[in-house]
C-alpha atoms as a PDB file:
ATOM      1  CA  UNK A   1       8.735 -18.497   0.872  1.00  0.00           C
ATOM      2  CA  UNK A   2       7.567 -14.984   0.213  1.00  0.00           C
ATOM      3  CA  UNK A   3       5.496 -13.181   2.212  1.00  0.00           C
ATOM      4  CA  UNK A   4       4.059  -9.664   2.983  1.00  0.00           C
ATOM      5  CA  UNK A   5       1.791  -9.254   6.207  1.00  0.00           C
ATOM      6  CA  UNK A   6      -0.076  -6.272   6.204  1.00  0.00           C
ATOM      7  CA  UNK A   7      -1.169  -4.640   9.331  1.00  0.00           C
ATOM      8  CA  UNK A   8      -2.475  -1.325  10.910  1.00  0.00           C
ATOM      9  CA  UNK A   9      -6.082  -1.528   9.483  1.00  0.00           C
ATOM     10  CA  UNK A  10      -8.929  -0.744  11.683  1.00  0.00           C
ATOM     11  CA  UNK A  11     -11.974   1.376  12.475  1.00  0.00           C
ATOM     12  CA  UNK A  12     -11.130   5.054  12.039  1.00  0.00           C
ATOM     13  CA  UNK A  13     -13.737   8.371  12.442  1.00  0.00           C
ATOM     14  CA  UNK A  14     -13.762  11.000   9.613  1.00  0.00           C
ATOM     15  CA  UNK A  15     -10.907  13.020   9.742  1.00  0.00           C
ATOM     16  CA  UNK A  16      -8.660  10.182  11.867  1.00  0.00           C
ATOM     17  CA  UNK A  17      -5.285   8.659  10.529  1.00  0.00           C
ATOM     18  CA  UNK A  18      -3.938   5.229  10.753  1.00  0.00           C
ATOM     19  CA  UNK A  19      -0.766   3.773   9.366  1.00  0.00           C
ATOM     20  CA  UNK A  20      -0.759   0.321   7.471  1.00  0.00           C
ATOM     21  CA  UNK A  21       2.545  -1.688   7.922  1.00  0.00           C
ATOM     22  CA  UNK A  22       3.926  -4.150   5.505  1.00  0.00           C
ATOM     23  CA  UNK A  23       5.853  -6.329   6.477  1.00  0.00           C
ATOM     24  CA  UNK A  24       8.102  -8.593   3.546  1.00  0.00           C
ATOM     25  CA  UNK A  25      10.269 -11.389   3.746  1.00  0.00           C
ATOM     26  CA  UNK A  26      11.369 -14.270   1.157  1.00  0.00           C
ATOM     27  CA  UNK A  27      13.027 -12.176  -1.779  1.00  0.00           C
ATOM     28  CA  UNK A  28      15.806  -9.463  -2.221  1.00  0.00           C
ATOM     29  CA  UNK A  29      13.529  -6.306  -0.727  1.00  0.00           C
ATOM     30  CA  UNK A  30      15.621  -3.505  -2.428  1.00  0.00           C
ATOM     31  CA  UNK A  31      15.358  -5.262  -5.717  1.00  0.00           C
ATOM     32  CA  UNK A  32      11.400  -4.826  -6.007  1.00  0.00           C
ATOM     33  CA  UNK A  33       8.745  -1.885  -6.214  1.00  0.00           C
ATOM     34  CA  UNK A  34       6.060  -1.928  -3.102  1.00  0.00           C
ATOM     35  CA  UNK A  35       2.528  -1.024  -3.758  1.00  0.00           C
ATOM     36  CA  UNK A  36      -0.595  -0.410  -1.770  1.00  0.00           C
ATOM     37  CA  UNK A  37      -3.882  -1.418  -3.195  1.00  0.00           C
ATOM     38  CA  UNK A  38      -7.550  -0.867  -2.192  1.00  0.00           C
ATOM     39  CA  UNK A  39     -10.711  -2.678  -2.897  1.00  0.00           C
ATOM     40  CA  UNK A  40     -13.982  -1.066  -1.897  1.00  0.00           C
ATOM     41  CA  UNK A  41     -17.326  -3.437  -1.679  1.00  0.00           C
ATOM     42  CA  UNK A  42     -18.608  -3.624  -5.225  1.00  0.00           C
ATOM     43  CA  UNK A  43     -15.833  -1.765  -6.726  1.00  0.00           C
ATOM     44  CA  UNK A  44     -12.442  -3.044  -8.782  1.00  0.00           C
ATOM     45  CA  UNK A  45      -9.234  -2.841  -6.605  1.00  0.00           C
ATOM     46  CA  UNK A  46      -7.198   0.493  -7.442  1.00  0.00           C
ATOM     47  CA  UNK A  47      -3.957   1.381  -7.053  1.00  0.00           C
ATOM     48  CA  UNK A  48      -2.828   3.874  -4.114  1.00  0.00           C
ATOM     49  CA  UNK A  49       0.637   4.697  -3.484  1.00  0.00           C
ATOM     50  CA  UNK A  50       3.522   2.700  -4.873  1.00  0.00           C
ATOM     51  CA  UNK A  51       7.455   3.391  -3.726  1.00  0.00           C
ATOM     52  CA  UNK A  52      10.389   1.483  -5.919  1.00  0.00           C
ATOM     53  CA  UNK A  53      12.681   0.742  -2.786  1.00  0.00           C
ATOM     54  CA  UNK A  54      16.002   1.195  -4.973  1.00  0.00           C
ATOM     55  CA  UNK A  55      15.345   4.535  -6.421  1.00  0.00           C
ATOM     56  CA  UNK A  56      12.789   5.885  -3.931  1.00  0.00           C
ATOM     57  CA  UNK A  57      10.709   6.907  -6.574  1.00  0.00           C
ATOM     58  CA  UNK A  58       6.964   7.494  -5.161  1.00  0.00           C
ATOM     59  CA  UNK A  59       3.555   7.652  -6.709  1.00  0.00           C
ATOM     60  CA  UNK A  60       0.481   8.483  -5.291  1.00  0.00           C
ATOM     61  CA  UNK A  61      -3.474   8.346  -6.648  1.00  0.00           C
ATOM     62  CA  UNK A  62      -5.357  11.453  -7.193  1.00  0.00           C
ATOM     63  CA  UNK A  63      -7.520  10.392  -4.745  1.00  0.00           C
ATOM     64  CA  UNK A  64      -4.409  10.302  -1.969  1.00  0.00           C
ATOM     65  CA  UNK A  65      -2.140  13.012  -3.058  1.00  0.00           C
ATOM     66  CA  UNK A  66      -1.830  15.420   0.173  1.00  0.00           C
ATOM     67  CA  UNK A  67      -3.289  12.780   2.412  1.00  0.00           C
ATOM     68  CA  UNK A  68      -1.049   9.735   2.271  1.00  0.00           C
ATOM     69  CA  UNK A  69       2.299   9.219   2.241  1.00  0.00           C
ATOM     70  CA  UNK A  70       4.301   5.621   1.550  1.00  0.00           C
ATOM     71  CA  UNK A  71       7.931   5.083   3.212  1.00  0.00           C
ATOM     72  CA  UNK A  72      10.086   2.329   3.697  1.00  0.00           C
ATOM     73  CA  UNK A  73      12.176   0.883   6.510  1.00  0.00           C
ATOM     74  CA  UNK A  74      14.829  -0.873   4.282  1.00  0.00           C
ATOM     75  CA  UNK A  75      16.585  -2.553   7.572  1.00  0.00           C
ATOM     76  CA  UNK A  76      13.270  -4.201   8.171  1.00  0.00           C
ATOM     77  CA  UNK A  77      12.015  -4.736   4.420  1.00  0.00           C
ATOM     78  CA  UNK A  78       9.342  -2.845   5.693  1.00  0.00           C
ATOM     79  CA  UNK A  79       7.079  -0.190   3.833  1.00  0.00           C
ATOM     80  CA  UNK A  80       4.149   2.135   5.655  1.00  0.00           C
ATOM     81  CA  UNK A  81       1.575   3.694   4.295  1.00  0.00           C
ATOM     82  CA  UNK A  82       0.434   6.822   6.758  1.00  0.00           C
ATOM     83  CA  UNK A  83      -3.318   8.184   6.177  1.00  0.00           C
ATOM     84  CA  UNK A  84      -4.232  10.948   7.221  1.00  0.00           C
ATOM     85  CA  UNK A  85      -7.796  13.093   6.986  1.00  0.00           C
ATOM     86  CA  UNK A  86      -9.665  10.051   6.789  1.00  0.00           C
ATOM     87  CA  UNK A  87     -12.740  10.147   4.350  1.00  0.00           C
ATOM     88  CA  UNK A  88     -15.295   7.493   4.361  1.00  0.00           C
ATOM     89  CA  UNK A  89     -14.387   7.037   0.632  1.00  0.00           C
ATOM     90  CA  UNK A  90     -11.458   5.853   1.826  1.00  0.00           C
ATOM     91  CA  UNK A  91     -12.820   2.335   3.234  1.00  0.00           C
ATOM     92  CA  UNK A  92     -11.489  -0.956   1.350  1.00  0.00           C
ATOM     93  CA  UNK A  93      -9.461  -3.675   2.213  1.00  0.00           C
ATOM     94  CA  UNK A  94      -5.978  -2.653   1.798  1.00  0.00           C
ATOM     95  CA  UNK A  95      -3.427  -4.399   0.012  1.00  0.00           C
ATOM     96  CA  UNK A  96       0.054  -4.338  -0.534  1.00  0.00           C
ATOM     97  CA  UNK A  97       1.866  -6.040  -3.405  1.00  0.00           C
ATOM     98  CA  UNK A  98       6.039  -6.549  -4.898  1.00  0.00           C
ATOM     99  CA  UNK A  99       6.571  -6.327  -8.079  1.00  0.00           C
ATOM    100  CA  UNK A 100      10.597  -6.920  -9.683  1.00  0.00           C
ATOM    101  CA  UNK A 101       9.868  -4.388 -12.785  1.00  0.00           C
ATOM    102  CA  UNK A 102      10.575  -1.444 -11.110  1.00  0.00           C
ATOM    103  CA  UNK A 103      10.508   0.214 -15.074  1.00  0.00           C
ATOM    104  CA  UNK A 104       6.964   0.115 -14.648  1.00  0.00           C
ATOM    105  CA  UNK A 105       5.845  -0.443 -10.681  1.00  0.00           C
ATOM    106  CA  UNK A 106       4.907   2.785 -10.862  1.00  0.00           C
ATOM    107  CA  UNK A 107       1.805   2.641 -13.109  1.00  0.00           C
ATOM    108  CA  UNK A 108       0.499  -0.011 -10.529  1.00  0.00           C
ATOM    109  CA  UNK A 109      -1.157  -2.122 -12.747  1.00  0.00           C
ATOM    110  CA  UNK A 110      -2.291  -5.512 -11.215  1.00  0.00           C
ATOM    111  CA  UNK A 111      -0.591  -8.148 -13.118  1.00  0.00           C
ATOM    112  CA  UNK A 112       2.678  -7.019 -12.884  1.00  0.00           C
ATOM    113  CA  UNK A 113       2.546  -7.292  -9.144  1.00  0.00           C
ATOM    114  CA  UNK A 114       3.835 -10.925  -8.739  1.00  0.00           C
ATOM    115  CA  UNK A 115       3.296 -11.249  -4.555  1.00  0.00           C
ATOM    116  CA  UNK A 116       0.067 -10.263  -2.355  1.00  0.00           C
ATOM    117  CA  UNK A 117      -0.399  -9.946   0.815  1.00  0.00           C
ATOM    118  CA  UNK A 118      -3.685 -10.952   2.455  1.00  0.00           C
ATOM    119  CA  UNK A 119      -5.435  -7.702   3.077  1.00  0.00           C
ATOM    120  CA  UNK A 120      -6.218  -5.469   6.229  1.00  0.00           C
ATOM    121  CA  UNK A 121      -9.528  -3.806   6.693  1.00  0.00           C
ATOM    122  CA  UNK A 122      -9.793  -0.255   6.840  1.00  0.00           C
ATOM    123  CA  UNK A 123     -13.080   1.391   7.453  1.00  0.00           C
ATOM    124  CA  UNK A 124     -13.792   5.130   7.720  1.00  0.00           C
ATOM    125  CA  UNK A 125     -17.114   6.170  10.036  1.00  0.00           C
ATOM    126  CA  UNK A 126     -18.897   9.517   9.379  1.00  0.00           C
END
């Protein structure tokens, strides 16, 4: 059974940090592309970062670039996303997603993500 179980999220000031965890299990980790996702109230979800574990390549959002930065443990088919300088802008539910076309991962668009995980709530106070 696959699973990813994201964790990390929480209640941050302005300016804070916080690093999201995801944690995967039930497929062949270095085979896939990791992606974190964000869905603000009222808005579509967005990609944020994505890394393809068996190339490293990385891709971050405008919105993130400087800020946040995506890694991955391989030994614990494990991939972080670490936020820092906070902006309210920044609160969503977070989301991280696999995807097996790594040709593509990188664009982050939705439906080629085949596996979700369930979401962890980050919110950003002014």
């Amino acid at each position: 059974e696959v699973q990813l179980v994201e964790s990390g999220g929480g209640l941050v000031q302005a300016g804070g940090s916080l690093r999201l965890s995801c944690a995967t299990s039930g497929f062949t980790f270095e085979k896939y592309a990791i992606a974190w996702f964000r869905q603000a109230p009222g808005k579509e979800r967005e990609g944020v970062s994505c890394i393809s574990i068996s190339d490293g390549r990385i891709t971050y959002a405008d919105s993130v670039k400087g800020r946040f930065t995506i890694s991955s443990d391989n030994a614990k088919n494990t991939v972080y996303l670490q936020m820092n300088s906070l902006k309210p802008a920044d609160t969503a539910v977070y989301y991280c997603a696999a995807t097996p076309q790594i040709t593509t991962a990188q664009s982050m668009v939705i439906p080629e993500y085949d596996y979700w995980g369930q979401g962890t709530q980050v919110t950003v106070s002014s």
